[in-house]
Protein backbone atom coordinates (compact mmCIF):
# COMPACT_ATOMS: atom_id res chain seq x y z
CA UNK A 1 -24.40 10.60 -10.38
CA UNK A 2 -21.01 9.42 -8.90
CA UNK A 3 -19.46 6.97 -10.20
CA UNK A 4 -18.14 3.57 -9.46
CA UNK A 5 -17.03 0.01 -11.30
CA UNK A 6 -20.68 -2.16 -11.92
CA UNK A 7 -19.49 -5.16 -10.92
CA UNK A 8 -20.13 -6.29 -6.96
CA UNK A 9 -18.11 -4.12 -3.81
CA UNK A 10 -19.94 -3.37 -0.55
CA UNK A 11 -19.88 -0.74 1.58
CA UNK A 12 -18.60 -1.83 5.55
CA UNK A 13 -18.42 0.20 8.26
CA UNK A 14 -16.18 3.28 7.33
CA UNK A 15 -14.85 3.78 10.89
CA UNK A 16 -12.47 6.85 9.67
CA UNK A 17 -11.15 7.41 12.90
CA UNK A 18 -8.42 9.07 12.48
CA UNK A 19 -9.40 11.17 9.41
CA UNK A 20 -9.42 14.77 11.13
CA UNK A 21 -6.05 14.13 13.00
CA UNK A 22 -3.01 15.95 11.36
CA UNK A 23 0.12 13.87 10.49
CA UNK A 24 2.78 13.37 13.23
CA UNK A 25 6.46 13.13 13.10
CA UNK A 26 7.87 9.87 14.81
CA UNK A 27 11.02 10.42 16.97
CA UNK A 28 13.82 8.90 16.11
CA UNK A 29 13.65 5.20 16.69
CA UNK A 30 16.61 3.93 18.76
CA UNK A 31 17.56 1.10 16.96
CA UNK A 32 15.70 -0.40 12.74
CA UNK A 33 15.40 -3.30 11.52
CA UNK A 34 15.17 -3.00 7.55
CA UNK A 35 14.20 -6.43 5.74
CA UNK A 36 15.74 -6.41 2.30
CA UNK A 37 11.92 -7.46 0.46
CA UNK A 38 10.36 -4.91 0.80
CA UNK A 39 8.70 -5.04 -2.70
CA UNK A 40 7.16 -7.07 -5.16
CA UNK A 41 10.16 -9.23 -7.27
CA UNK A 42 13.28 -10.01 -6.36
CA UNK A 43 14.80 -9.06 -2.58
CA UNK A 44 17.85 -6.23 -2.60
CA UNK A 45 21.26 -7.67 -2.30
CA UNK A 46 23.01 -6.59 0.73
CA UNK A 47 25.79 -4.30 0.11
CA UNK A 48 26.96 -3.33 3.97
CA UNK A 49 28.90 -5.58 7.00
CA UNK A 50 28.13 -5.66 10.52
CA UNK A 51 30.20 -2.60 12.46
CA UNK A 52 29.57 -0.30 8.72
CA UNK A 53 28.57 3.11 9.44
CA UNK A 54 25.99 4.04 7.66
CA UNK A 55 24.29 7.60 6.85
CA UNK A 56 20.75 8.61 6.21
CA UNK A 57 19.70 7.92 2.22
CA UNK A 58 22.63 5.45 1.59
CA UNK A 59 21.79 2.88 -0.24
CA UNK A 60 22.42 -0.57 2.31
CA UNK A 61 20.75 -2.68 -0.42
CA UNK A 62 21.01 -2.71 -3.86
CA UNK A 63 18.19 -3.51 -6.24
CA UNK A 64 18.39 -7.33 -7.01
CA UNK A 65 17.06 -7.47 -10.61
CA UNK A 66 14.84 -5.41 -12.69
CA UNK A 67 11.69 -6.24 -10.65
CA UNK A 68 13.43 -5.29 -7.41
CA UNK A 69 13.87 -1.91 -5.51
CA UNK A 70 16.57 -0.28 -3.44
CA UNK A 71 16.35 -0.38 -0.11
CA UNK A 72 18.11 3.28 2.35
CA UNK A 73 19.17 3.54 5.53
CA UNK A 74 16.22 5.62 7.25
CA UNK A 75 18.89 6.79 10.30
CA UNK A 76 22.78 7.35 10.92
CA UNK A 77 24.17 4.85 12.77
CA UNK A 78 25.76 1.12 12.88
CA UNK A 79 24.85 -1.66 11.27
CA UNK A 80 24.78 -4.14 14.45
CA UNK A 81 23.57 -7.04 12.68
CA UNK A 82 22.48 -9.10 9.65
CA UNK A 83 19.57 -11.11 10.63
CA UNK A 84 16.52 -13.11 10.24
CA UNK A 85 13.25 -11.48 11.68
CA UNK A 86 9.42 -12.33 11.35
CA UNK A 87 7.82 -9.23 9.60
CA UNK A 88 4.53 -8.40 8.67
CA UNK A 89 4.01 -11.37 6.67
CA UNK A 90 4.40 -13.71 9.65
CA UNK A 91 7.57 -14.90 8.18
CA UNK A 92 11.30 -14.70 9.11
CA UNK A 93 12.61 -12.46 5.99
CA UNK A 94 16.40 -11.40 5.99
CA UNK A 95 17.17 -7.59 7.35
CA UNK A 96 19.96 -5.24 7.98
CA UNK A 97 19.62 -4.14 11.87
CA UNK A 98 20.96 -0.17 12.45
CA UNK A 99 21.76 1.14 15.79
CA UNK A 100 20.80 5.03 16.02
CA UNK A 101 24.04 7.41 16.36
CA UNK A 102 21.97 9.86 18.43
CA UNK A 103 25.02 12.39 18.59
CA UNK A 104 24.11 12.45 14.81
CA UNK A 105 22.89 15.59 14.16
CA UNK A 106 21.39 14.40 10.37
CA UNK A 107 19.10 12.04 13.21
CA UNK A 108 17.59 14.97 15.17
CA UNK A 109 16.58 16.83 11.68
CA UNK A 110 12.80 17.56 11.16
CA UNK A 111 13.53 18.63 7.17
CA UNK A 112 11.00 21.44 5.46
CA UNK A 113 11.47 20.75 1.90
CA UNK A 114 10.19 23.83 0.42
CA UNK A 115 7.62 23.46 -2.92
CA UNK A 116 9.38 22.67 -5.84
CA UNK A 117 7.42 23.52 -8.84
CA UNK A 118 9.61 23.25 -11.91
CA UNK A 119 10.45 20.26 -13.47
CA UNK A 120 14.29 20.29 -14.74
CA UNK A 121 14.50 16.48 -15.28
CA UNK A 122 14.61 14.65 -18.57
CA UNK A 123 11.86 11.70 -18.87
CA UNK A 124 14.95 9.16 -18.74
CA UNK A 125 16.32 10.83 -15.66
CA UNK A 126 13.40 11.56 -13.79
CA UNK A 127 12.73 7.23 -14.53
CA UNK A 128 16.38 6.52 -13.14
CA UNK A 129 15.55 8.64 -10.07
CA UNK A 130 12.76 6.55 -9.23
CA UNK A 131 14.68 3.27 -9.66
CA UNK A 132 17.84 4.85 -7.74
CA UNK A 133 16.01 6.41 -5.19
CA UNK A 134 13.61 2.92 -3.44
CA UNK A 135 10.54 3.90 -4.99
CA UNK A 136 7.31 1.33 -4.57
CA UNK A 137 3.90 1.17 -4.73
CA UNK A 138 2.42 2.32 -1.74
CA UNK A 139 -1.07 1.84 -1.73
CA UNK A 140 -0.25 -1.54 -0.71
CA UNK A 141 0.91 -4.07 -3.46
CA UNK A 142 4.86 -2.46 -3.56
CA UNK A 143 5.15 -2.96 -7.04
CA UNK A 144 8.87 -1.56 -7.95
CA UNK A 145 7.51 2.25 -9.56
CA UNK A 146 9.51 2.47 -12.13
CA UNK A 147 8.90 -0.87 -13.79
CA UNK A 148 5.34 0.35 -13.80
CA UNK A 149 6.10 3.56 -15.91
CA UNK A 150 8.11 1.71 -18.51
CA UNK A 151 5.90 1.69 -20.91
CA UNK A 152 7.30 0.03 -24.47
CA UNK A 153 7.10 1.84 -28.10
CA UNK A 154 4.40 -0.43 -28.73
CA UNK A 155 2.34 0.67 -26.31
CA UNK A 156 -0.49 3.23 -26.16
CA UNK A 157 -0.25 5.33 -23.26
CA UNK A 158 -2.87 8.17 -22.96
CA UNK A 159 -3.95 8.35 -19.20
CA UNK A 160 -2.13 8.58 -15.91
CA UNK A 161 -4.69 7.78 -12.81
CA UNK A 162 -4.34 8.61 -9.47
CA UNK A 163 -5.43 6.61 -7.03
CA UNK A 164 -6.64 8.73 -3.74
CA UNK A 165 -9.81 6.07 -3.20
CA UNK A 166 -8.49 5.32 0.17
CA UNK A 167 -11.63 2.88 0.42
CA UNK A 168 -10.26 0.26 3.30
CA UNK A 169 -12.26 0.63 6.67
CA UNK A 170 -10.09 2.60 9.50
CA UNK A 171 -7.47 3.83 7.19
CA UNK A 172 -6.82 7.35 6.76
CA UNK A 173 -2.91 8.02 5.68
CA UNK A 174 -3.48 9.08 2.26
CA UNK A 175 -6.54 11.58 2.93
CA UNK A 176 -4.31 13.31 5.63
CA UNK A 177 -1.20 13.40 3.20
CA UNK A 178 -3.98 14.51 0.47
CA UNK A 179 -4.96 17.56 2.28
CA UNK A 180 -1.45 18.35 3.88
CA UNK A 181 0.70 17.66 0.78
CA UNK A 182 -2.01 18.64 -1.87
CA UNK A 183 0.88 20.91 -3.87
CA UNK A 184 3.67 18.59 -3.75
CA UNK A 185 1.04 15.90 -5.28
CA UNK A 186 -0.20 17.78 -8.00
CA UNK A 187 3.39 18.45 -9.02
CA UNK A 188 4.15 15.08 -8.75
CA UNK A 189 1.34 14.36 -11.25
CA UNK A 190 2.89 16.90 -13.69
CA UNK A 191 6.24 14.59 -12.98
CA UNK A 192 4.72 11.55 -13.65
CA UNK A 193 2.99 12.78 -16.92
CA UNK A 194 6.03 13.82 -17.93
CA UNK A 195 7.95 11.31 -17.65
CA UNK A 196 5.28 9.32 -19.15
CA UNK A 197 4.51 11.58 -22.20
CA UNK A 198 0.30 11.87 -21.68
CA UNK A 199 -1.80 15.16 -21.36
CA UNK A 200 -4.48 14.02 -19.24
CA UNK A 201 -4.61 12.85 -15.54
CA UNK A 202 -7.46 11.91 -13.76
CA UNK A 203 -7.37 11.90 -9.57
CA UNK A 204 -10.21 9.76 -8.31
CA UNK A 205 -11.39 9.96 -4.91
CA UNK A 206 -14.13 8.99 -3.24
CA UNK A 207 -16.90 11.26 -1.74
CA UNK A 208 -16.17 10.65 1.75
CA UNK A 209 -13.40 13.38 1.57
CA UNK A 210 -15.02 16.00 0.55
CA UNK A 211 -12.51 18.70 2.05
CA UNK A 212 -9.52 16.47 -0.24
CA UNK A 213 -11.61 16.96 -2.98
CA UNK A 214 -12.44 20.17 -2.61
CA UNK A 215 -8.69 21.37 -2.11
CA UNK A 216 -7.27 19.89 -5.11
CA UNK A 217 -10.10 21.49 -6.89
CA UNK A 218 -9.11 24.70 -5.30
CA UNK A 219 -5.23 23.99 -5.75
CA UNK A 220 -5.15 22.23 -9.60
CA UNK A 221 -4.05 24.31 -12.30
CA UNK A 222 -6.73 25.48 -15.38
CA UNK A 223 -5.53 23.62 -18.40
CA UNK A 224 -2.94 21.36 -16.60
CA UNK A 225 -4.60 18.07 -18.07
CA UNK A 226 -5.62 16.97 -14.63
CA UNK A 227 -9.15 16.50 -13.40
CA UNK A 228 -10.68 15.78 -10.42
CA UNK A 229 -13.40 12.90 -10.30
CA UNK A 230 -15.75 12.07 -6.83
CA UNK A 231 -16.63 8.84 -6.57
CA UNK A 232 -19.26 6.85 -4.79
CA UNK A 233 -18.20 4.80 -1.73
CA UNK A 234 -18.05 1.30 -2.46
CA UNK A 235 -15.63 -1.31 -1.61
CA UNK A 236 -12.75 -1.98 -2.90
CA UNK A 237 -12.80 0.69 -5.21
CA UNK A 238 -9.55 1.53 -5.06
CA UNK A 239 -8.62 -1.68 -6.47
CA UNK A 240 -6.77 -0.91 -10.22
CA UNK A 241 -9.07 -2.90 -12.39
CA UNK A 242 -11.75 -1.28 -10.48
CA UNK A 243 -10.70 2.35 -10.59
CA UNK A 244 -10.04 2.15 -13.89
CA UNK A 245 -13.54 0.98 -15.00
CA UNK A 246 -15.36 3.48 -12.80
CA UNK A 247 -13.55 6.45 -13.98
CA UNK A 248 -12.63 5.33 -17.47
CA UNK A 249 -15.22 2.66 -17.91
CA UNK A 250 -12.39 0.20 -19.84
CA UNK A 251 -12.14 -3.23 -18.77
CA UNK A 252 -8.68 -4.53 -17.71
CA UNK A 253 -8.59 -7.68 -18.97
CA UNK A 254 -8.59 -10.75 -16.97
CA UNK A 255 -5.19 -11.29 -16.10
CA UNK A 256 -4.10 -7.88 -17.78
CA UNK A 257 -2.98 -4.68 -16.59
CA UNK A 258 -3.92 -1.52 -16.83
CA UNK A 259 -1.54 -0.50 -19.42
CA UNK A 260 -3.06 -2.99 -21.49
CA UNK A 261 -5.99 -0.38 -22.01
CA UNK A 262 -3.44 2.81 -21.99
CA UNK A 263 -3.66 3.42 -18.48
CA UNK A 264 -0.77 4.07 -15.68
CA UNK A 265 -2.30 4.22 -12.07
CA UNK A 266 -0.42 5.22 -8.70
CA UNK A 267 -1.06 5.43 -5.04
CA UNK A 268 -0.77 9.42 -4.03
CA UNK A 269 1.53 8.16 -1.48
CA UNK A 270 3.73 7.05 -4.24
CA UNK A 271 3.50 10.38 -5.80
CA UNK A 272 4.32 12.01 -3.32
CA UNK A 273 7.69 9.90 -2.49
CA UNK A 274 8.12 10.38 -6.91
CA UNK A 275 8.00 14.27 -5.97
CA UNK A 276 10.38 14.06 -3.26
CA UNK A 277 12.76 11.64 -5.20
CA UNK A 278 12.78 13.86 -7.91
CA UNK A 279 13.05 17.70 -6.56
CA UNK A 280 14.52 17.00 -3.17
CA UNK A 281 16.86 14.35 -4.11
CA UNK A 282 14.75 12.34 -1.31
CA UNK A 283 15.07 8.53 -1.37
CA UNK A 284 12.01 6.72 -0.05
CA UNK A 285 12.98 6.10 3.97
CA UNK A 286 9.47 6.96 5.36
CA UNK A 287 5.90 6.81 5.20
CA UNK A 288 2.76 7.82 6.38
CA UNK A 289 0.92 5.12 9.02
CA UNK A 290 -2.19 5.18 10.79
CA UNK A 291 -2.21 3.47 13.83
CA UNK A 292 -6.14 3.26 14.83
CA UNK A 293 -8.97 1.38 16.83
CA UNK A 294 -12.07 2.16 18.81
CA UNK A 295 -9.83 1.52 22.50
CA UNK A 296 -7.02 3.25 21.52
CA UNK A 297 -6.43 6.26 23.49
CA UNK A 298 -5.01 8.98 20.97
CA UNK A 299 -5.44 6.79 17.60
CA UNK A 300 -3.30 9.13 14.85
CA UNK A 301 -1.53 9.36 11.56
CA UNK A 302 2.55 9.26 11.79
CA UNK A 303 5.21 10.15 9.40
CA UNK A 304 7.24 6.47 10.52
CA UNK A 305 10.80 5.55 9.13
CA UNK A 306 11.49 2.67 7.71
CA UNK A 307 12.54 0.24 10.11
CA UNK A 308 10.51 1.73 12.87
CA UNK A 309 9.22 -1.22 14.99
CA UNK A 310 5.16 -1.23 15.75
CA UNK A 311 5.61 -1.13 19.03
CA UNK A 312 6.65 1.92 19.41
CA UNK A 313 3.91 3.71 16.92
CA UNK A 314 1.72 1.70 19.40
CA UNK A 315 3.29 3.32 22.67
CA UNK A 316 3.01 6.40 20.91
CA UNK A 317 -1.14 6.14 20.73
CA UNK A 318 -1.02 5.24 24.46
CA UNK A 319 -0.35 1.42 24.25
CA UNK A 320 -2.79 -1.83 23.36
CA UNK A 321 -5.40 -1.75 25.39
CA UNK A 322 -6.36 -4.53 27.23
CA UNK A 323 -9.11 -5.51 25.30
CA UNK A 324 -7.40 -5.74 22.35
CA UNK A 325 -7.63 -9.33 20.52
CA UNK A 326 -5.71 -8.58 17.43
CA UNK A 327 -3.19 -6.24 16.07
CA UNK A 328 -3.29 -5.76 12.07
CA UNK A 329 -0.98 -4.90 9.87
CA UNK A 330 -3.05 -2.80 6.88
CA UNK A 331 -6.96 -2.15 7.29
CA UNK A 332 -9.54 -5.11 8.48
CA UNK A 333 -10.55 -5.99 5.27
CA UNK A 334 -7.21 -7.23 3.22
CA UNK A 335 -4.65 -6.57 6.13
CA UNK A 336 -3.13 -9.25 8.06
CA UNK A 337 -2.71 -10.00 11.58
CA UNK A 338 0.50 -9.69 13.45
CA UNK A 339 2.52 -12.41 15.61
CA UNK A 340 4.47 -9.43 17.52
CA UNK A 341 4.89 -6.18 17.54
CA UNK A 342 8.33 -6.23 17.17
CA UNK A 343 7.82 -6.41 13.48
CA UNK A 344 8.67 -2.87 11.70
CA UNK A 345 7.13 -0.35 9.93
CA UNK A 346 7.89 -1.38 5.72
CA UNK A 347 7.19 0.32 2.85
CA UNK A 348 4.17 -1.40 2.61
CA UNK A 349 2.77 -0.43 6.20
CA UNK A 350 -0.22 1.77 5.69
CA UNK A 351 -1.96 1.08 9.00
CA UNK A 352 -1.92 -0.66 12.11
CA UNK A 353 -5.22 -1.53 13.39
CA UNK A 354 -5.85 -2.64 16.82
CA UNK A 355 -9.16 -4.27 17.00
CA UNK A 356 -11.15 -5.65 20.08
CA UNK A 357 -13.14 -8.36 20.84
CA UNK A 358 -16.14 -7.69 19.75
CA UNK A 359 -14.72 -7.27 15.98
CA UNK A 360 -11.66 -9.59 16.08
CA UNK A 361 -14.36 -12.35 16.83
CA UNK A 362 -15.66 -14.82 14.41
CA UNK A 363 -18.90 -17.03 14.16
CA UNK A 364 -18.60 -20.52 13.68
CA UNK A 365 -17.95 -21.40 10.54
CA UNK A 366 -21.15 -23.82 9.27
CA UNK A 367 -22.14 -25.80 5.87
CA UNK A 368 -22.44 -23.51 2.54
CA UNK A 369 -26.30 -22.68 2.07
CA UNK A 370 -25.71 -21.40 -1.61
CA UNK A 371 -27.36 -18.51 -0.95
CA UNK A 372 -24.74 -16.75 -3.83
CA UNK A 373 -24.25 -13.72 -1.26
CA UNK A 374 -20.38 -14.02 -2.34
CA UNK A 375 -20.62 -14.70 -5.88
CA UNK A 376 -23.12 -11.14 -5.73
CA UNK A 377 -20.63 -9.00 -4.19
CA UNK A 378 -17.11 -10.42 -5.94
CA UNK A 379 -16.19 -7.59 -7.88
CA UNK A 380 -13.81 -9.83 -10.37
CA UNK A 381 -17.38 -12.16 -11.03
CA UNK A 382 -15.93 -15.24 -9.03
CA UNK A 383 -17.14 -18.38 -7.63
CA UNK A 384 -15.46 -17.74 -4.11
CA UNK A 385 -17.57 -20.36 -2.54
CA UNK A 386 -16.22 -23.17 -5.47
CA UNK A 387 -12.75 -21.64 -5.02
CA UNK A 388 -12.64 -22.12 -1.24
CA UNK A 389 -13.78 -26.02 -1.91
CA UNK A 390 -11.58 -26.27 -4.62
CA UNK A 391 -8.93 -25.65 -2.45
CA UNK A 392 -10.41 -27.55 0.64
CA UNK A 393 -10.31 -31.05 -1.61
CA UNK A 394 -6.86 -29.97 -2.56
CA UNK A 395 -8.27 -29.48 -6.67
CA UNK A 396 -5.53 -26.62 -7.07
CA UNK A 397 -5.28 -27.23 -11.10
CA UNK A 398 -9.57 -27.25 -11.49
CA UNK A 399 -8.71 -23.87 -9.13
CA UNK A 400 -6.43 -22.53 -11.51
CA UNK A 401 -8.94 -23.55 -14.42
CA UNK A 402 -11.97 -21.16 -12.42
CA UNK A 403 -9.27 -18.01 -12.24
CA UNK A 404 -8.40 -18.28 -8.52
CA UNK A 405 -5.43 -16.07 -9.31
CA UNK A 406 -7.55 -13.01 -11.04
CA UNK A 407 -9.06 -12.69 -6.93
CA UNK A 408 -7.46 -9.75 -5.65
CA UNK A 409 -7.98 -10.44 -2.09
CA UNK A 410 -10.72 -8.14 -1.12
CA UNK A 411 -12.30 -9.92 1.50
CA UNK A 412 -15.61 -9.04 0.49
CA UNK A 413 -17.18 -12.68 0.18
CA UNK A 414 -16.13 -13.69 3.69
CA UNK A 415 -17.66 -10.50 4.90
CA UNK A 416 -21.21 -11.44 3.12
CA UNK A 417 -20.95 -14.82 4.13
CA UNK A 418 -23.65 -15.53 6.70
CA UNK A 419 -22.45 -19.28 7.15
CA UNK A 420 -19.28 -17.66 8.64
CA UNK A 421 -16.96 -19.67 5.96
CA UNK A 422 -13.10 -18.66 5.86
CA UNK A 423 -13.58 -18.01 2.46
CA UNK A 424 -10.39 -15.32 2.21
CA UNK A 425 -8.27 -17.71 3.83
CA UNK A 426 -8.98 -20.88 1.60
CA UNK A 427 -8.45 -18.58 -1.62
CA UNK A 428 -5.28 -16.86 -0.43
CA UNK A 429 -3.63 -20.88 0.47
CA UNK A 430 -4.90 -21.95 -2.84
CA UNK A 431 -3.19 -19.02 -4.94
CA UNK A 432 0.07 -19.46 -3.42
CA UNK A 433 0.11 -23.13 -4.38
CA UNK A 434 -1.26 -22.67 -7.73
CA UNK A 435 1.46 -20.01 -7.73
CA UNK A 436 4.16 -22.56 -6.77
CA UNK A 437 4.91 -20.52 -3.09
CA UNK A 438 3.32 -22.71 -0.95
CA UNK A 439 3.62 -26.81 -0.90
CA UNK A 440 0.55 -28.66 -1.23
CA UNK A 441 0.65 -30.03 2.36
CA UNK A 442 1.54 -27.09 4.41
């Protein structure tokens, strides 16, 4: 039997559109806008002037603190300007604007980084690399990676987990870089568990990629430490506290972290960017994007720089059709919807989703009939529909009291709800205020 976390999930519409379409390589945008917050903590301190030339890898913005990241330039060129734009958040965020030298031959280079199996690196270095070289969480939540693997002397470490769940609706970035990059992963496990000191990794991915399962089977060493684990297809399973209960079955607790039951997990997107940090000398300055929807007329997977603005991943899949009702940044379920498409591509940009009318639209939101339909399918064992009044009445500090900041976000009550209530959207204002982030009478 496959296995999964007990505890709510439900299973939407996969809509995997773009799952059998190899990985393309964006050209060259001509000019990038790079916002300096790119991560979770503290925004990068600006370290170049307007008229600077820069070159592809520098570093344009230096780590701000320990919970911060570096930020690279993704191209050669000019820094034109130091500005204010609106990215993905819907909010005007500072950002270092670079004008493409396209006589720079470094611009027009398509590297092939041949495998890199062994592992010269100390556990301290291959830790500084990470720092030095921009590396985030990519599955989403851009937490800075190598706070994450700094693990204390009083902590028990004994587990690294690899998160290749993939389990948001329309996205398929990380199954196309699992089956194209399935080497350079597994060595970047053997980096990671390394650097962290454990013998056993554990790569869990759900059973609608099969052929990603099958080729890591196929390509993992005998005796490496590092198994392979199917799971069932639930959602959001590739939440932490979620992956590590199905696959371990140890309960984060509530506002814990996984290392709090000896357990590291990463995105395979940020192992990959680890492996290329750490044998190519690579700092993170690109991802891998799906840009998808059912009108789109060549929906794909892209290799994007940093910087890259959505419009022109969207001219690249033909252009928004005229249907279209929303563009969203990140899959349907936890992603958010864009004011432009002038924002760029971030390291957090695993998808733009261009969705029609007939699933942008929502019913009328009508009076709770406490049928419990979200309360079933919360997988952290929330009230959502008390949270969302909570919040409505403007009761953040009884909020705070019923764990409104343990909800991760899913989305999965507002999807169950048949009243149509905005639950998502009542939780998310009421975090940030209990979090201090938002005043009380925005």
């Amino acid at each position: 039997m496959l296995k999964t976390f007990p505890k709510g999930g439900i299973h939407p519409p996969e809509n995997k559109l773009t799952s059998g379409q190899p990985i393309r390589r964006m050209g060259i945008p001509k000019t990038v806008y790079v916002p300096i917050a790119q991560h979770i903590g503290i925004p990068a301190e600006i370290i170049v002037e307007r008229k600077d030339k820069v070159t592809i890898g520098q570093v344009i913005a230096r780590s701000g603190g320990y919970v911060s990241s570096n930020i690279h330039a993704p191209v050669a060129g000019t820094v034109t300007k130091l500005d204010m734009i609106v990215d993905t958040s819907g909010y005007k965020k500072q950002c270092i604007v670079i004008r493409t030298d396209e006589k720079d031959p470094a611009n027009a280079e398509v590297p092939e980084w041949p495998l890199k199996s062994e592992i010269t690196l100390s556990p301290e270095e291959i830790l500084q690399r990470i720092s030095d070289y921009g590396i985030v969480g990519l599955g989403g939540a851009t937490f800075p990676a190598h706070v994450k693997l700094h693990i204390k002397k009083d902590q028990h470490l004994d587990c690294l987990i690899v998160n290749g769940v993939e389990c948001e609706p329309y996205l398929t970035a990380d199954h196309r870089l699992m089956l194209e990059k399935t080497d350079e992963i597994l060595v970047g496990i053997r980096i990671l568990m390394h650097a962290l000191g454990v013998g056993r990794a554990i790569i869990g991915i759900e059973n609608n990629k099969r052929d990603a399962i099958e080729r890591f089977r196929e390509r993992c060493p005998k005796g490496s430490g590092i198994q392979i684990a199917a799971l069932q297809v639930k959602y959001p399973q590739g939440g932490e506290k979620q992956l590590v209960r199905a696959l371990l079955g140890r309960e984060v607790p509530k506002n814990g972290l996984p290392l709090d039951v000896g357990v590291v997990v990463h995105n395979v997107g940020t192992i990959f960017a680890i492996y290329q940090a750490v044998q190519h000398n690579r700092p993170l300055m690109e991802r891998v994007v799906t840009v998808t929807g059912k009108h789109l007329q060549a929906p794909s997977n892209f290799w994007a720089r940093i910087g890259t603005p959505i419009a022109d991943l969207l001219e690249a899949v033909g252009g928004v059709p005229e249907a279209t009702r929303k563009i969203v940044s990140g899959g349907p379920m936890m992603g958010k919807a864009l004011k432009s498409t002038d924002v760029p591509v971030t390291k957090g940009t695993s998808g733009i989703l261009v969705i029609g009318e007939e699933e942008a639209s929502r019913g009328e939101p009508r009076n709770c009939i406490r049928c419990g339909e979200c309360v079933s399918v919360c997988p952290m064992g929330l009230e959502p529909h008390l949270l969302m009044n909570l919040t409505e009445k403007g009761m953040y500090s009884h909020a705070s009291n019923e764990d409104i900041l343990t909800c991760i976000e899913c989305g999965s009550c507002s999807y169950v709800c048949p009243s149509h209530r905005p639950l998502l959207d009542y939780i998310r204002f009421g975090k940030s205020v209990v979090k201090g982030l938002t005043p009380k009478t925005a």
